[in-house]
PDB file of N, CA and C in Angstrom:
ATOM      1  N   UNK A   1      -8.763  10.821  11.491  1.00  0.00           N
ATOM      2  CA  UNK A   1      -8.077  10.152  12.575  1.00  0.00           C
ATOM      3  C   UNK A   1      -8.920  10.304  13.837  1.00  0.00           C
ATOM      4  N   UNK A   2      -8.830   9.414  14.515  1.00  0.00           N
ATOM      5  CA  UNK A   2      -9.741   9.185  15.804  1.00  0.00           C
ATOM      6  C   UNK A   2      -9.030   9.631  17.285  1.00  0.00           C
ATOM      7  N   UNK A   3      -9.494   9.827  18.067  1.00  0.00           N
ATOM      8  CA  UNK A   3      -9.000   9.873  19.402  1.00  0.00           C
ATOM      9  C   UNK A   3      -8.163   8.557  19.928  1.00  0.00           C
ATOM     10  N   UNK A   4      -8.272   7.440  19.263  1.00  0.00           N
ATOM     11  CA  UNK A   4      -7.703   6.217  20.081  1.00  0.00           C
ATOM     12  C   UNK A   4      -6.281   6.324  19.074  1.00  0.00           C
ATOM     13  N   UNK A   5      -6.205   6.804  17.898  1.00  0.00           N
ATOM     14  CA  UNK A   5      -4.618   6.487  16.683  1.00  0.00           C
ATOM     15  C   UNK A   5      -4.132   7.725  16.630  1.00  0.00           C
ATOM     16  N   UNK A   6      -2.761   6.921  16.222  1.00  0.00           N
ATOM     17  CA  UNK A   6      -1.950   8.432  16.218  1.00  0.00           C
ATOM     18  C   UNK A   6      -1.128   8.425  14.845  1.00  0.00           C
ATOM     19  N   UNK A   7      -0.555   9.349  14.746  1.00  0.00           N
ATOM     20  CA  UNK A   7       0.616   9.218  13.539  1.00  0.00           C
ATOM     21  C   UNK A   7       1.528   8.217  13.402  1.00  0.00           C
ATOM     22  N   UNK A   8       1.490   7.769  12.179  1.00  0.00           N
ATOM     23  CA  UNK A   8       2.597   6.224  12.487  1.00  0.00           C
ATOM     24  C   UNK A   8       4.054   6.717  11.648  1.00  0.00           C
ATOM     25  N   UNK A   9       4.890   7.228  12.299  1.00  0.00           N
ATOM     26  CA  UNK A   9       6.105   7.293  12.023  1.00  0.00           C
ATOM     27  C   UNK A   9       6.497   6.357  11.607  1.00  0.00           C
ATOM     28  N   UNK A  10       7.593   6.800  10.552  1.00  0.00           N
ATOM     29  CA  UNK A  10       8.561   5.388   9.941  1.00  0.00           C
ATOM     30  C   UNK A  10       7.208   4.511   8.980  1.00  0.00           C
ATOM     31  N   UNK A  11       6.716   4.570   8.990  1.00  0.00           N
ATOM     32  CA  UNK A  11       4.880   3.630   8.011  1.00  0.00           C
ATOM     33  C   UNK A  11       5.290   4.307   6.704  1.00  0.00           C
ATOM     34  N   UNK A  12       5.025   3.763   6.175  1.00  0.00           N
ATOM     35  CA  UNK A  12       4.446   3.953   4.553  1.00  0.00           C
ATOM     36  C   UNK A  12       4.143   2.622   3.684  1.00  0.00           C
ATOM     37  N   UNK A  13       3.009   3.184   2.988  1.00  0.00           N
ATOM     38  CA  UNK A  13       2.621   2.382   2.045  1.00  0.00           C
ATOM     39  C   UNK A  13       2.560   2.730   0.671  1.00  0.00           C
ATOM     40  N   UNK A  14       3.326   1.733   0.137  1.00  0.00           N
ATOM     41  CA  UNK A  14       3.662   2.171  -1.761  1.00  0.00           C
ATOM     42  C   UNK A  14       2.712   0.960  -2.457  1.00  0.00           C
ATOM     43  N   UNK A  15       1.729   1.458  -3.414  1.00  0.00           N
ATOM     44  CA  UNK A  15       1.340   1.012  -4.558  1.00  0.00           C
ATOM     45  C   UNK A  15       2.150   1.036  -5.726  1.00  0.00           C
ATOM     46  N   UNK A  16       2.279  -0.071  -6.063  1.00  0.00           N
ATOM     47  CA  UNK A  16       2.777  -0.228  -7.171  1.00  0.00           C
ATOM     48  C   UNK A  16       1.889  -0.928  -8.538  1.00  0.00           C
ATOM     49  N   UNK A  17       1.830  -0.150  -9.578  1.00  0.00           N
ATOM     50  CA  UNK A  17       0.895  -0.315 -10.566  1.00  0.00           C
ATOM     51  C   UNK A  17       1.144   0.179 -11.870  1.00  0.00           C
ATOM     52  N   UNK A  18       0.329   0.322 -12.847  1.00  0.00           N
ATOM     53  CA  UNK A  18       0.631   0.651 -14.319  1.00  0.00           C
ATOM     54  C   UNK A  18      -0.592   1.698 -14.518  1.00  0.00           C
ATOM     55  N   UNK A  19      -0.556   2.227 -15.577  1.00  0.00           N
ATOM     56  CA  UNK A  19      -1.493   2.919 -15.867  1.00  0.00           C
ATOM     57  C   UNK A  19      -2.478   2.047 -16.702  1.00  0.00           C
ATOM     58  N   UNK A  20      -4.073   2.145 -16.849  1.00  0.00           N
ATOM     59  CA  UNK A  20      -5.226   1.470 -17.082  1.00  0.00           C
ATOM     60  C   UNK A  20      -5.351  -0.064 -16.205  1.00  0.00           C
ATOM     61  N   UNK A  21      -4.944  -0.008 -14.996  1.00  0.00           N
ATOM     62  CA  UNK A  21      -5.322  -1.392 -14.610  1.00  0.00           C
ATOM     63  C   UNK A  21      -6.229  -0.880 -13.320  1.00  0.00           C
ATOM     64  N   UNK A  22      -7.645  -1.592 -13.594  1.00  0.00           N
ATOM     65  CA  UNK A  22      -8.363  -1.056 -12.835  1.00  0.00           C
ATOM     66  C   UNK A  22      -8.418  -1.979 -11.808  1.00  0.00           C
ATOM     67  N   UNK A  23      -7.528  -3.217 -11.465  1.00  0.00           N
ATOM     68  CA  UNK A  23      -7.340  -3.674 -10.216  1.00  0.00           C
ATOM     69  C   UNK A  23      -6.184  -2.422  -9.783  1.00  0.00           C
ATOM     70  N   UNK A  24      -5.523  -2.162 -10.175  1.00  0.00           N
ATOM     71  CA  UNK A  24      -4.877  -0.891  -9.598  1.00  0.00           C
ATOM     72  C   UNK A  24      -5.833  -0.066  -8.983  1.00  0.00           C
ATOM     73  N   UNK A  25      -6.732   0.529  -9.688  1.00  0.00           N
ATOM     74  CA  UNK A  25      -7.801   1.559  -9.699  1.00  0.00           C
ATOM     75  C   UNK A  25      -8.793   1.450  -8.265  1.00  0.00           C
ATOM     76  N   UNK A  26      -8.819  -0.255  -8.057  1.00  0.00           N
ATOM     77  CA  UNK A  26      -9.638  -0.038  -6.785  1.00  0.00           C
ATOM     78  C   UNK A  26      -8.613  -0.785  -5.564  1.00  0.00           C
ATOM     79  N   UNK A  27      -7.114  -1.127  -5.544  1.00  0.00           N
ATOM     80  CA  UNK A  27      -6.224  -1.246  -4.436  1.00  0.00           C
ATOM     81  C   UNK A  27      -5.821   0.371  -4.228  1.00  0.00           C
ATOM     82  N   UNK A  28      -5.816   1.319  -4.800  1.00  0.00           N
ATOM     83  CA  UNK A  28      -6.073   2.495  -4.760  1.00  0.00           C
ATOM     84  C   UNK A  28      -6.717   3.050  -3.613  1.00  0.00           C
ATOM     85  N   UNK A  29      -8.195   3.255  -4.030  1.00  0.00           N
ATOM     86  CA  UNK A  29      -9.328   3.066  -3.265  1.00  0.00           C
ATOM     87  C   UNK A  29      -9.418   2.434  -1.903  1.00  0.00           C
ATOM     88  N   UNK A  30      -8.589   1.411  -1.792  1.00  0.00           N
ATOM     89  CA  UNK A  30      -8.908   0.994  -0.547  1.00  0.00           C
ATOM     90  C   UNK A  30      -7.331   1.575   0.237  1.00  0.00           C
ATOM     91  N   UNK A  31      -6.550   1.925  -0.350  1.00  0.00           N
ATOM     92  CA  UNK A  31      -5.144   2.507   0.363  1.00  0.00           C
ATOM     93  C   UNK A  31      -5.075   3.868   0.837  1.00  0.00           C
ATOM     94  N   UNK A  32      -5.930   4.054   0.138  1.00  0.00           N
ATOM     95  CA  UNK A  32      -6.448   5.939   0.088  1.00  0.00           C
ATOM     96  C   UNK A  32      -7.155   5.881   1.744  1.00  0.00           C
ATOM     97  N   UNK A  33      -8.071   5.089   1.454  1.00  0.00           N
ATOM     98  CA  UNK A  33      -9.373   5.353   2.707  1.00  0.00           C
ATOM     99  C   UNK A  33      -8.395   4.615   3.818  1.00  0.00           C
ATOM    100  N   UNK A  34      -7.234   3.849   3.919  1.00  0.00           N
ATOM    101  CA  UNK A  34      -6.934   3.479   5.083  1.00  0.00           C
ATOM    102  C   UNK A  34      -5.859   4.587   5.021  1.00  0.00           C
ATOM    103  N   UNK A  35      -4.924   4.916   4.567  1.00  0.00           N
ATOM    104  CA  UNK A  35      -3.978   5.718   4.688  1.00  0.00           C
ATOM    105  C   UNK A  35      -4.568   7.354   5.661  1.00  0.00           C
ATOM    106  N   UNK A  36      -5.630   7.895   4.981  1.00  0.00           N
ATOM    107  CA  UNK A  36      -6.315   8.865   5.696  1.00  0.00           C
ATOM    108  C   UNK A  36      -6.977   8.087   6.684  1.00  0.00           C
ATOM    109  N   UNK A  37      -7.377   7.489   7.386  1.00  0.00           N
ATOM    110  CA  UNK A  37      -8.281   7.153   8.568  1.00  0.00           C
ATOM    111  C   UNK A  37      -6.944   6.633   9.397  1.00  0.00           C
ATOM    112  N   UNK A  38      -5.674   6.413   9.294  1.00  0.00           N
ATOM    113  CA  UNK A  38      -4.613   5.814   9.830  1.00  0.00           C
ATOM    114  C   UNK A  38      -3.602   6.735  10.166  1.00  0.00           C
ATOM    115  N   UNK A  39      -3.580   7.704   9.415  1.00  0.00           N
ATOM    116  CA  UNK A  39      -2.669   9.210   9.166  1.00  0.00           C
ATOM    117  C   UNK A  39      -1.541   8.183   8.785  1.00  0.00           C
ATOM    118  N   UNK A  40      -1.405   7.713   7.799  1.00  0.00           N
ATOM    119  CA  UNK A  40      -0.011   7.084   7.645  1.00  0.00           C
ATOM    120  C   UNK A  40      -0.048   7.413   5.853  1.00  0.00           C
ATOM    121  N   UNK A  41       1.326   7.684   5.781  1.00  0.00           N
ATOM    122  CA  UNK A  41       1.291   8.503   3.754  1.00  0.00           C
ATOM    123  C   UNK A  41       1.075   7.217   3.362  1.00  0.00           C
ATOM    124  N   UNK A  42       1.222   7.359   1.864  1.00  0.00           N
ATOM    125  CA  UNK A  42       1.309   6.394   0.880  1.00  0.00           C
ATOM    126  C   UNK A  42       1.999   6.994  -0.178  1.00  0.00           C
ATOM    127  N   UNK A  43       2.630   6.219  -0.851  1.00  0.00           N
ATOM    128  CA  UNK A  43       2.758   7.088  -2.512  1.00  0.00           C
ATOM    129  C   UNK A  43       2.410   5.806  -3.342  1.00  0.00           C
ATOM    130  N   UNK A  44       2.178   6.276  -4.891  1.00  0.00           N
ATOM    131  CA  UNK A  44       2.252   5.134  -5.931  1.00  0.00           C
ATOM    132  C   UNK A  44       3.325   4.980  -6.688  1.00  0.00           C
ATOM    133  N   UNK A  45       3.675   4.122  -7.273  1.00  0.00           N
ATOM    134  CA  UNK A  45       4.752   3.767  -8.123  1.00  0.00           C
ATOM    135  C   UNK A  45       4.613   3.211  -9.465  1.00  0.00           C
ATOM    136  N   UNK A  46       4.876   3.749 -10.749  1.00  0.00           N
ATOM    137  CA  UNK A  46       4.126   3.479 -11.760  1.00  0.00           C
ATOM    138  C   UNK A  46       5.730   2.238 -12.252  1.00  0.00           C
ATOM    139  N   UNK A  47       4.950   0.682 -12.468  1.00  0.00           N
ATOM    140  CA  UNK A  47       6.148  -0.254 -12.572  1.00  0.00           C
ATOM    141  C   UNK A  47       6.734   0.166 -14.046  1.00  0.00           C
ATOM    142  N   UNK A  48       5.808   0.171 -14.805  1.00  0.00           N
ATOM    143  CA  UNK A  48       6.746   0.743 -16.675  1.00  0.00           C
ATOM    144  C   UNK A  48       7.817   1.756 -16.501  1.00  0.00           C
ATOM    145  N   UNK A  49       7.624   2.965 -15.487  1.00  0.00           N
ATOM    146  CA  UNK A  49       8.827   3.501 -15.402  1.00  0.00           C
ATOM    147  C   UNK A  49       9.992   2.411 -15.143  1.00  0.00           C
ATOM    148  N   UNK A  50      10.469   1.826 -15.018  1.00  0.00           N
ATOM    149  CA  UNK A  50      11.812   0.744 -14.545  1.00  0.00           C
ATOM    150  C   UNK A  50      11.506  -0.199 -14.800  1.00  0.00           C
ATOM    151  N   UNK A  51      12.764  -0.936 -15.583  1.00  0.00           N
ATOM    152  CA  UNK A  51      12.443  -2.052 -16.586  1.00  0.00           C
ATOM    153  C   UNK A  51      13.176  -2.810 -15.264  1.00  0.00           C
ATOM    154  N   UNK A  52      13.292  -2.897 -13.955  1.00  0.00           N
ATOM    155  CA  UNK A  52      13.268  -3.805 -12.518  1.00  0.00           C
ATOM    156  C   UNK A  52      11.860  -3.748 -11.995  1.00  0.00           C
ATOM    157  N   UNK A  53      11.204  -3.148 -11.645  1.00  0.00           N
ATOM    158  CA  UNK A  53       9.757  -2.984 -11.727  1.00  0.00           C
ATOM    159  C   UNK A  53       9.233  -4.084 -12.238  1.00  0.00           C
ATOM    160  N   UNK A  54       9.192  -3.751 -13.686  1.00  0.00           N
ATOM    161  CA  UNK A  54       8.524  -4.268 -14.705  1.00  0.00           C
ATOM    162  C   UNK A  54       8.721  -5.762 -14.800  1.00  0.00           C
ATOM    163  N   UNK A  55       9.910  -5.717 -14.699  1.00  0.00           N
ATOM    164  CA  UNK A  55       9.903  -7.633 -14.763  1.00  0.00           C
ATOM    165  C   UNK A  55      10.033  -8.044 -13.356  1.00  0.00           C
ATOM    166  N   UNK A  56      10.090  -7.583 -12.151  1.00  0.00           N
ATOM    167  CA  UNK A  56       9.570  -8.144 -11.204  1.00  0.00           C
ATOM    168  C   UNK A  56       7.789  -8.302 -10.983  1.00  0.00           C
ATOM    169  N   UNK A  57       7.101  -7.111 -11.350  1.00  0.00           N
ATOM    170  CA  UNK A  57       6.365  -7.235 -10.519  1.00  0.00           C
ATOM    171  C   UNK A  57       4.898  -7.450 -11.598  1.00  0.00           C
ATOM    172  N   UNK A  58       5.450  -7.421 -13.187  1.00  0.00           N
ATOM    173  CA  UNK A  58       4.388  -7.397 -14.037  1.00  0.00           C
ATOM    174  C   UNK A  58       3.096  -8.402 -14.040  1.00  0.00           C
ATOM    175  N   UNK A  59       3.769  -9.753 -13.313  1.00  0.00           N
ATOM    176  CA  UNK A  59       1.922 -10.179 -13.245  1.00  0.00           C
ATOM    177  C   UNK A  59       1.594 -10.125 -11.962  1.00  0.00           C
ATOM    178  N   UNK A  60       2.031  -9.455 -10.946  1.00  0.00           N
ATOM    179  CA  UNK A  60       1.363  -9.276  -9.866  1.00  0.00           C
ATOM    180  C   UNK A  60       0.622  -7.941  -9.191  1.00  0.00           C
ATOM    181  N   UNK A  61       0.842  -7.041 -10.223  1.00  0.00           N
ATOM    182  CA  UNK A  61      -0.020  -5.971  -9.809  1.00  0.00           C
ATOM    183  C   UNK A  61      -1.522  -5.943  -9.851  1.00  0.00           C
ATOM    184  N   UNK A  62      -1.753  -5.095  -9.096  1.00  0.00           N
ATOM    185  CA  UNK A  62      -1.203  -4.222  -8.030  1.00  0.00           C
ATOM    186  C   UNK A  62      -0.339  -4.548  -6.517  1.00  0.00           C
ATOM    187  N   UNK A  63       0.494  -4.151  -6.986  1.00  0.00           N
ATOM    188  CA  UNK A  63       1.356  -4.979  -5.711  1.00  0.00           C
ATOM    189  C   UNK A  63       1.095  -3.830  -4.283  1.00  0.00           C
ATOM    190  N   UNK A  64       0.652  -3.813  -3.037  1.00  0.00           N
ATOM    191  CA  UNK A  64       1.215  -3.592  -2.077  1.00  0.00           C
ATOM    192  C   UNK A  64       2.688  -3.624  -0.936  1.00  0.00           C
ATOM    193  N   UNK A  65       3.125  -2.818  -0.737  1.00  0.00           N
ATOM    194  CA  UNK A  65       4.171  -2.543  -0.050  1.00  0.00           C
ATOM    195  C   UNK A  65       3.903  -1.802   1.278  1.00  0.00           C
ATOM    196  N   UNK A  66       4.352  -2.048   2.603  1.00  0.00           N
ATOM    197  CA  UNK A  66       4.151  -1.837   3.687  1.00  0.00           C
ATOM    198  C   UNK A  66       5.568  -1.719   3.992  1.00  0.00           C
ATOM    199  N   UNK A  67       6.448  -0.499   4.447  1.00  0.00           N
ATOM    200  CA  UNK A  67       7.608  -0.004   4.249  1.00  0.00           C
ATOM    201  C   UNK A  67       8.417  -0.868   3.767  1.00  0.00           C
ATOM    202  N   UNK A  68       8.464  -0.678   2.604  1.00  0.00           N
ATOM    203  CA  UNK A  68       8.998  -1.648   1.492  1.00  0.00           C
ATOM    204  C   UNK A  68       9.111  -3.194   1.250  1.00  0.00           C
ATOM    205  N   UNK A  69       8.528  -3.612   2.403  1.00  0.00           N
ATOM    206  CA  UNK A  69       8.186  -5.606   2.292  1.00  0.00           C
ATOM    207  C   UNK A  69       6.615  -5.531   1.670  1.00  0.00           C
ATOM    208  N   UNK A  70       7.063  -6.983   0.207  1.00  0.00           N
ATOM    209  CA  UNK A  70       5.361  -7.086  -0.140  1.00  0.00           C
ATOM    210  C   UNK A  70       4.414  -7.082   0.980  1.00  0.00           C
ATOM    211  N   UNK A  71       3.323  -6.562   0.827  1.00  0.00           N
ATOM    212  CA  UNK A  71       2.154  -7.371   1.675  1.00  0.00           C
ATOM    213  C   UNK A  71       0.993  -7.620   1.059  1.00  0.00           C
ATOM    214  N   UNK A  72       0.790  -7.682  -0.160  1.00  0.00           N
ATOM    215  CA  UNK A  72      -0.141  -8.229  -1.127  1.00  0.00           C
ATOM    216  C   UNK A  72      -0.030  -8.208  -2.115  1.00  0.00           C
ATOM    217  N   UNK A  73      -0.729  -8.613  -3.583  1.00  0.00           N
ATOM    218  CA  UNK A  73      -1.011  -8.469  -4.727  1.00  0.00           C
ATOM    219  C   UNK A  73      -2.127  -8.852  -5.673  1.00  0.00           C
ATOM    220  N   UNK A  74      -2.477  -8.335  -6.398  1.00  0.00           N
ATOM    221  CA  UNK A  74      -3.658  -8.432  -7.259  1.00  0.00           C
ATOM    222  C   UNK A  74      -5.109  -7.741  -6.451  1.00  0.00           C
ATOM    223  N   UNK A  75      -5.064  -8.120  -5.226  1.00  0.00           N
ATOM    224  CA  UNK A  75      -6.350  -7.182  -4.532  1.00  0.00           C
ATOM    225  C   UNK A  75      -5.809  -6.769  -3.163  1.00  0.00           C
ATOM    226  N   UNK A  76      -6.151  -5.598  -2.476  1.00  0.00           N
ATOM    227  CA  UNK A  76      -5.859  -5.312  -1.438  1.00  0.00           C
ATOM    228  C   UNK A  76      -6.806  -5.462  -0.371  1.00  0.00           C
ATOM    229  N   UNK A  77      -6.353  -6.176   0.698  1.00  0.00           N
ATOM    230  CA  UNK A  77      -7.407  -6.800   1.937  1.00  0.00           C
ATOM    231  C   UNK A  77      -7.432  -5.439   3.106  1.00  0.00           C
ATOM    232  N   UNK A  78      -8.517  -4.932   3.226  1.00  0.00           N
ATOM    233  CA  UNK A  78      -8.057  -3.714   3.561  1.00  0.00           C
ATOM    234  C   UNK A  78      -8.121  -4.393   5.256  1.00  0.00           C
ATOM    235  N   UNK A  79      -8.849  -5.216   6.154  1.00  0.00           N
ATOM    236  CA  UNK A  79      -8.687  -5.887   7.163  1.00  0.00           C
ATOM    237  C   UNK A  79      -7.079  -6.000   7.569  1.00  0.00           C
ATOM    238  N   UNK A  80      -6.690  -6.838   6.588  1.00  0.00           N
ATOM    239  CA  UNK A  80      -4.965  -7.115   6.745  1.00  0.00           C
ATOM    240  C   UNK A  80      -4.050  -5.837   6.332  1.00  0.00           C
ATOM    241  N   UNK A  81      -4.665  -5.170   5.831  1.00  0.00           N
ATOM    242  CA  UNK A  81      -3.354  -3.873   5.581  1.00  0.00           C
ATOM    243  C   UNK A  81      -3.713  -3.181   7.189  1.00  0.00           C
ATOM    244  N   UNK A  82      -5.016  -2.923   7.812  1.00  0.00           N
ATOM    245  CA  UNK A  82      -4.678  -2.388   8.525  1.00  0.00           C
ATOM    246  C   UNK A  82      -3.881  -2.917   9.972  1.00  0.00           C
ATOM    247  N   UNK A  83      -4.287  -4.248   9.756  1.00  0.00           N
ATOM    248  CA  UNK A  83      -3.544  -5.025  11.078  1.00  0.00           C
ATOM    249  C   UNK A  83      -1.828  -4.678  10.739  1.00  0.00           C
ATOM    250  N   UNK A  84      -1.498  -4.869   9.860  1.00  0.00           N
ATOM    251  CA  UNK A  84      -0.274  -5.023   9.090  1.00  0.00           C
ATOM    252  C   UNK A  84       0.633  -3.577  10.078  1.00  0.00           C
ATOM    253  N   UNK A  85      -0.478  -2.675   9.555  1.00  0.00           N
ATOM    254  CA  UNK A  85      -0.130  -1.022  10.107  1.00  0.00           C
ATOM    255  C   UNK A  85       0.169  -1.053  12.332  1.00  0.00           C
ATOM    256  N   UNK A  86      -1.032  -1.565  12.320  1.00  0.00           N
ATOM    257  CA  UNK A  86      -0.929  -1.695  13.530  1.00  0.00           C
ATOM    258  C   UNK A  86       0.018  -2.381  14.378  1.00  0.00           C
ATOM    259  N   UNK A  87       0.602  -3.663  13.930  1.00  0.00           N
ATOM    260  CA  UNK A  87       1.345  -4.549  14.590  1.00  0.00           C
ATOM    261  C   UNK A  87       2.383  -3.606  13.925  1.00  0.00           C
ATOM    262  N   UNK A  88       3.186  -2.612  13.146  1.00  0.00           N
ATOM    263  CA  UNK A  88       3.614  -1.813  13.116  1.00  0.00           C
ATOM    264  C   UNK A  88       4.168  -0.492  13.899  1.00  0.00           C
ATOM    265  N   UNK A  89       2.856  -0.699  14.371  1.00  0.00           N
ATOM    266  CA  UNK A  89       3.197   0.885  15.370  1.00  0.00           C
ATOM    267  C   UNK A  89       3.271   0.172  16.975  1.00  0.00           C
ATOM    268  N   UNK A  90       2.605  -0.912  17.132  1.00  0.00           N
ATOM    269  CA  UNK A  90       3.046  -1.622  18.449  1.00  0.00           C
ATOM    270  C   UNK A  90       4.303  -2.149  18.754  1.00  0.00           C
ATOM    271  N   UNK A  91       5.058  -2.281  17.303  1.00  0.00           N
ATOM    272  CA  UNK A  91       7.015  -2.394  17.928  1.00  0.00           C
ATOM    273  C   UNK A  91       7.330  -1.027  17.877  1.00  0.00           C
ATOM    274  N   UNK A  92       6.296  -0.238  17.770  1.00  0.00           N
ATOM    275  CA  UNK A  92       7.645   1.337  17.671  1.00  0.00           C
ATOM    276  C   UNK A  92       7.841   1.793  18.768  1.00  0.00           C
TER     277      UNK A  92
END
């Protein structure tokens, strides 16, 4: 975290994915490196656990979630996740 950002209260970002999908594997990768450079958590969500999951979201993973509204799927734009974050913390 930098001198200009701060902690983004109320933020989170959920991956949602399956196990062996390596578009999972690198929306990952890019949620990881913004989540730490943003101080904002993340968790993942594996969709096969929940057969609501599963038939919502099965051909669109890796799905992104930005406190719980989609904000992408199949690849993560790491440009737009972080604006996403930001216009976030500017209504808080």
């Amino acid at each position: 975290m930098t001198g200009t950002e701060r902690a983004a209260p109320g933020i989170v970002i959920t991956l949602l994915g399956k196990p062996g999908c390596h578009l999972c594997d690198d929306a990952r990768a890019v949620i990881e490196r913004v989540a730490r450079e943003l101080d904002v958590p993340w968790e993942e969500r594996d969709i096969t656990l929940s057969e609501q999951d599963t038939e919502q979201y099965w051909e669109q993973i890796p799905v992104t979630l930005v406190n719980g509204v989609q904000h992408d799927f199949w690849r993560v734009d790491e440009d737009r996740l972080r604006a996403a974050i930001a216009k976030l913390r500017e209504a808080a």
